[in-house]
C-alpha atoms as a PDB file:
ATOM      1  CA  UNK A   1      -8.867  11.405 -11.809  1.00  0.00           C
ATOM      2  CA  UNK A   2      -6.220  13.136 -10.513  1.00  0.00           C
ATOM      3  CA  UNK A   3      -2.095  12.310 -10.663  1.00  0.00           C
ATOM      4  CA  UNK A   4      -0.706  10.827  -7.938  1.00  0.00           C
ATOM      5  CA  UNK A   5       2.536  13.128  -8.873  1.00  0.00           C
ATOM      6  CA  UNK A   6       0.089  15.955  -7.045  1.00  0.00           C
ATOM      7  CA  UNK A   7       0.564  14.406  -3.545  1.00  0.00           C
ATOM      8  CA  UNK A   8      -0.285  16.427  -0.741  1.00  0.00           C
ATOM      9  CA  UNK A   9       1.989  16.290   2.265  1.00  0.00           C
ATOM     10  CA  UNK A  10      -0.569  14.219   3.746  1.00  0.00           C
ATOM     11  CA  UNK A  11      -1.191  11.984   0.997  1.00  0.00           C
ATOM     12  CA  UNK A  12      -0.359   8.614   1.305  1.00  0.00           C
ATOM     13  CA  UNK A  13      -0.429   5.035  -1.011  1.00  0.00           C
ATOM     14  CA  UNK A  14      -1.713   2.258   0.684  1.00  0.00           C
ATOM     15  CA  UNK A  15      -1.020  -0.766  -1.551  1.00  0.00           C
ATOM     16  CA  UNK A  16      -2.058  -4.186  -0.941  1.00  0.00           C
ATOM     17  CA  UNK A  17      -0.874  -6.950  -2.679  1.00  0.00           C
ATOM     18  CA  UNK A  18      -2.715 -10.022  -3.002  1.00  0.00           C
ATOM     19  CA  UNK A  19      -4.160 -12.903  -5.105  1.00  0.00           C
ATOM     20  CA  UNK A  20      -7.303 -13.664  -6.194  1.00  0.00           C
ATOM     21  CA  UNK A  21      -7.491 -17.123  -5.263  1.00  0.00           C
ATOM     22  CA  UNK A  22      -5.910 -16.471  -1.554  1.00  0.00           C
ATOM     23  CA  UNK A  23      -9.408 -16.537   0.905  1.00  0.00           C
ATOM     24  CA  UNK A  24      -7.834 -14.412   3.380  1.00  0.00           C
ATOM     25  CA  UNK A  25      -6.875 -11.490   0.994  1.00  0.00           C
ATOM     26  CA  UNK A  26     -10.332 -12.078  -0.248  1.00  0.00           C
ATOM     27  CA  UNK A  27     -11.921 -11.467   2.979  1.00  0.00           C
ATOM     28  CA  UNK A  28      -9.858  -8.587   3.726  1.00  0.00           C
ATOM     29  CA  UNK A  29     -10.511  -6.730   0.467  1.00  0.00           C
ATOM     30  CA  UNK A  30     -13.814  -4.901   1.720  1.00  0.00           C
ATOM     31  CA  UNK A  31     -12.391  -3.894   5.148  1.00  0.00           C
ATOM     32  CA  UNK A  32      -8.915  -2.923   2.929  1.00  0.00           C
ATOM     33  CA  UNK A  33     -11.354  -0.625   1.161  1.00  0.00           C
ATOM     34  CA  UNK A  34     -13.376   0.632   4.110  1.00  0.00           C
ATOM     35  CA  UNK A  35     -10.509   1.640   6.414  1.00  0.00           C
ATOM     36  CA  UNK A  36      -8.850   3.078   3.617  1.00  0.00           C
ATOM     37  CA  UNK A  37     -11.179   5.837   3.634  1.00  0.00           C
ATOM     38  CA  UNK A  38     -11.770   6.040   7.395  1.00  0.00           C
ATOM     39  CA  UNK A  39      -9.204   8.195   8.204  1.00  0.00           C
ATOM     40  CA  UNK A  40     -10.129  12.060   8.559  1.00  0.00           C
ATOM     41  CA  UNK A  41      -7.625  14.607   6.759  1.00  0.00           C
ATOM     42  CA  UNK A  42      -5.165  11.744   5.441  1.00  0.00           C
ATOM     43  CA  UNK A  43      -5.976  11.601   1.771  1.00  0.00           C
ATOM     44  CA  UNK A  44      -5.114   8.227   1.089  1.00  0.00           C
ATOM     45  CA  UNK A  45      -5.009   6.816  -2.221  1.00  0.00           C
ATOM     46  CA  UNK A  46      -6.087   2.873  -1.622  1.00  0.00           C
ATOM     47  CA  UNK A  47      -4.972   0.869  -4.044  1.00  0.00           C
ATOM     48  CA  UNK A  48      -5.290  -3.531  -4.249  1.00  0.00           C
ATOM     49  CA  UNK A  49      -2.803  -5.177  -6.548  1.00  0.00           C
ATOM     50  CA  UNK A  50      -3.588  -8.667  -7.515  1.00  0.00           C
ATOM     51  CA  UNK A  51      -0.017  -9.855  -7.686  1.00  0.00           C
ATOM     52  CA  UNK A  52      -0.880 -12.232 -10.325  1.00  0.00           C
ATOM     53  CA  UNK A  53      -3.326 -10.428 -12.732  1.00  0.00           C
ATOM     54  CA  UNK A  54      -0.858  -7.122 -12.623  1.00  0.00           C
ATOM     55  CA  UNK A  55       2.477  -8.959 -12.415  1.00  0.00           C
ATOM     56  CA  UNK A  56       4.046  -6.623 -14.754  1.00  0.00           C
ATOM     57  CA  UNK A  57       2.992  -3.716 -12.205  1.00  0.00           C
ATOM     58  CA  UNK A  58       4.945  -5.738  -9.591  1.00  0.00           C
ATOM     59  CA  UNK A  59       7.670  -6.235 -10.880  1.00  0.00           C
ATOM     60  CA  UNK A  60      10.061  -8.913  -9.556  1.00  0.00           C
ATOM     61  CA  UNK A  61       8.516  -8.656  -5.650  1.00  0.00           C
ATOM     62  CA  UNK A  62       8.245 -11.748  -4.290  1.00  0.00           C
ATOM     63  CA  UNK A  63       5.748 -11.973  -2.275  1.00  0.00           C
ATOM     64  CA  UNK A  64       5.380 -14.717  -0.046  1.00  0.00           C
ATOM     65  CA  UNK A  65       3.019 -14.172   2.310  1.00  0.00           C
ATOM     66  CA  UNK A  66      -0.362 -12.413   2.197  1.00  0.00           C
ATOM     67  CA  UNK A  67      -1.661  -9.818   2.565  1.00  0.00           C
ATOM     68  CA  UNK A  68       1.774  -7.415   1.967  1.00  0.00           C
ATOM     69  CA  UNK A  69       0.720  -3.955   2.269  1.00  0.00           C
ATOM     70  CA  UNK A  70       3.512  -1.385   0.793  1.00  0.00           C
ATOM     71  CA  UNK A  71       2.515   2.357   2.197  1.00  0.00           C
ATOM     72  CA  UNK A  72       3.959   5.237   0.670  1.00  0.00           C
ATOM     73  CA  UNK A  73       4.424   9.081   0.807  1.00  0.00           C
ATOM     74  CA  UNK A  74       5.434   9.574  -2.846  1.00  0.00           C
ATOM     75  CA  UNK A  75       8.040   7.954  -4.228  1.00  0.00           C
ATOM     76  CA  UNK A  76       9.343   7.014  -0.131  1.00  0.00           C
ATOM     77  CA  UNK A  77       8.667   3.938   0.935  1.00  0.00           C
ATOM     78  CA  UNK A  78       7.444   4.202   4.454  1.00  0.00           C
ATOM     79  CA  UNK A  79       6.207   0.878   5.125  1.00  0.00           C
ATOM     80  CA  UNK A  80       6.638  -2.719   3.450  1.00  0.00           C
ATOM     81  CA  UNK A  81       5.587  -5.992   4.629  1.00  0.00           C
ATOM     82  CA  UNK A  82       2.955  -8.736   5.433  1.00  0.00           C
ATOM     83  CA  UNK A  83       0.557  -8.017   8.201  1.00  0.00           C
ATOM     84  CA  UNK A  84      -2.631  -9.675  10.035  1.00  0.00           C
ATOM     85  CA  UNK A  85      -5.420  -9.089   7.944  1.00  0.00           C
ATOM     86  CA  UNK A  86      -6.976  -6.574  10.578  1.00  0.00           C
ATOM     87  CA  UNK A  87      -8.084  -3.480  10.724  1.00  0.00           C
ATOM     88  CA  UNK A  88      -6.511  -2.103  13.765  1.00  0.00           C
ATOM     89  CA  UNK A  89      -3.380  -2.955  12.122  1.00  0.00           C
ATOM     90  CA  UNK A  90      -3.758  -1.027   9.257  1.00  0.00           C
ATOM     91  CA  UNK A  91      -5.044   1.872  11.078  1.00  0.00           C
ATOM     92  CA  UNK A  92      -2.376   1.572  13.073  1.00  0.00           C
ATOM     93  CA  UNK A  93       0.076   1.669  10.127  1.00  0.00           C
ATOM     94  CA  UNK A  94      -1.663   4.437   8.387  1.00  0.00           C
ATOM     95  CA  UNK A  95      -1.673   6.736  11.201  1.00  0.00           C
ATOM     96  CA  UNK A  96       1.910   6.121  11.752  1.00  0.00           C
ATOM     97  CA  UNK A  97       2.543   6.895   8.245  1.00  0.00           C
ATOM     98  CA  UNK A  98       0.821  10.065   8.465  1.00  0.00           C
ATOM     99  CA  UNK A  99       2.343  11.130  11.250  1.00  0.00           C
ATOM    100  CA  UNK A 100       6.111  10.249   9.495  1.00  0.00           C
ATOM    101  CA  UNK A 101       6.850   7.144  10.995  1.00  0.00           C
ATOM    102  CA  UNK A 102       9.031   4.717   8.620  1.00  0.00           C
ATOM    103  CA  UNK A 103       8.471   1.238   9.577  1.00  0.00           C
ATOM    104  CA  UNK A 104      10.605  -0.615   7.024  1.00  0.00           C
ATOM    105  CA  UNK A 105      11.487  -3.609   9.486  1.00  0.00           C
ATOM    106  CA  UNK A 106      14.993  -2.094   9.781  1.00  0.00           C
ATOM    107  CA  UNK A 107      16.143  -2.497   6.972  1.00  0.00           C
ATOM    108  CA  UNK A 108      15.686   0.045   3.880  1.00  0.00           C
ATOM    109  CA  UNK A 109      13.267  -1.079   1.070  1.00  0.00           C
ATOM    110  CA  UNK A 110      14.753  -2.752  -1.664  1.00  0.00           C
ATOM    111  CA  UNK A 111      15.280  -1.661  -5.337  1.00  0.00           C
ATOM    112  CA  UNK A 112      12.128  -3.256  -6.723  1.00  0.00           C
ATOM    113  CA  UNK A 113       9.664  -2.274  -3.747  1.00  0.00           C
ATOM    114  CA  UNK A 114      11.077   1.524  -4.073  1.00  0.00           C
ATOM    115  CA  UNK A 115      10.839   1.104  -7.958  1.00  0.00           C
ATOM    116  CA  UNK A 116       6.615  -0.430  -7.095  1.00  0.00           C
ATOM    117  CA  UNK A 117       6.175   3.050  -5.014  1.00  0.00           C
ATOM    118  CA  UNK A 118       7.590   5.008  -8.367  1.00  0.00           C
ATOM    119  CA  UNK A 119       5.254   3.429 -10.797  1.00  0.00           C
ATOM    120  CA  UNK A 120       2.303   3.374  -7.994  1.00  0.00           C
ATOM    121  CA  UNK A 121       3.266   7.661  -7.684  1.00  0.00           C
ATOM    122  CA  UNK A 122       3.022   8.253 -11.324  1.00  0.00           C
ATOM    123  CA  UNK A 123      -0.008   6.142 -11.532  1.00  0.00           C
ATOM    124  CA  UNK A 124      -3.615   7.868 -11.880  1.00  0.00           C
ATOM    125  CA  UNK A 125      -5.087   7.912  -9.403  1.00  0.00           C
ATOM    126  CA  UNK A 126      -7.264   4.514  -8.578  1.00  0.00           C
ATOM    127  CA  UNK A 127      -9.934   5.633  -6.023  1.00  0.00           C
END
């Protein structure tokens, strides 16, 4: 596996974070996975959280709705939030990511998301 510290300019973190027992992030995990890897010369490095099972990952997120994707170049947080579980969405996010688009709802990301993209950058790489 390689580091995620060896990001490419083009290399992005899509994180989604879901339960286990939530039917809609269930549903969602195989297109998650699919789309992930559907996008030509974006090296994306897909990775699901189940907000339960890695709490400690987490951190003190609170998540309250599902699915919350977090997509970031690095340690920058370039997108945070919950979105339909569809996959023109998250095309739609991706590409914007790639093409350096921050979509933070406004507002910048708060300590602990920023501090969930560190730990996600210095994480091996999942996929």
């Amino acid at each position: 596996m390689t580091p995620s510290n060896s990001l490419s300019p083009l290399r992005l973190t899509v994180a989604c974070l879901c339960a286990d027992w939530c039917g809609t992030c269930r549903d969602y995990r195989a297109d998650f996975a699919l789309s992930a890897q559907a996008h030509p010369g974006i090296d994306i490095d897909a990775v699901w959280i189940d907000i339960e099972d890695e709490a400690e990952l987490v951190g003190a997120i609170d998540v309250e709705n599902f699915p919350t994707l977090l997509i970031a170049r690095g340690e920058e947080v370039l997108f945070f939030g919950t979105v339909t579980p569809h996959l023109s969405t998250l095309r739609r996010l991706v590409l914007a990511a790639a093409a350096g688009s921050v979509h933070v709802d406004g507002d910048a990301p708060n300590a602990e998301v920023q501090a969930l993209a560190a730990r996600l950058h210095r994480m091996p790489r999942r996929g």
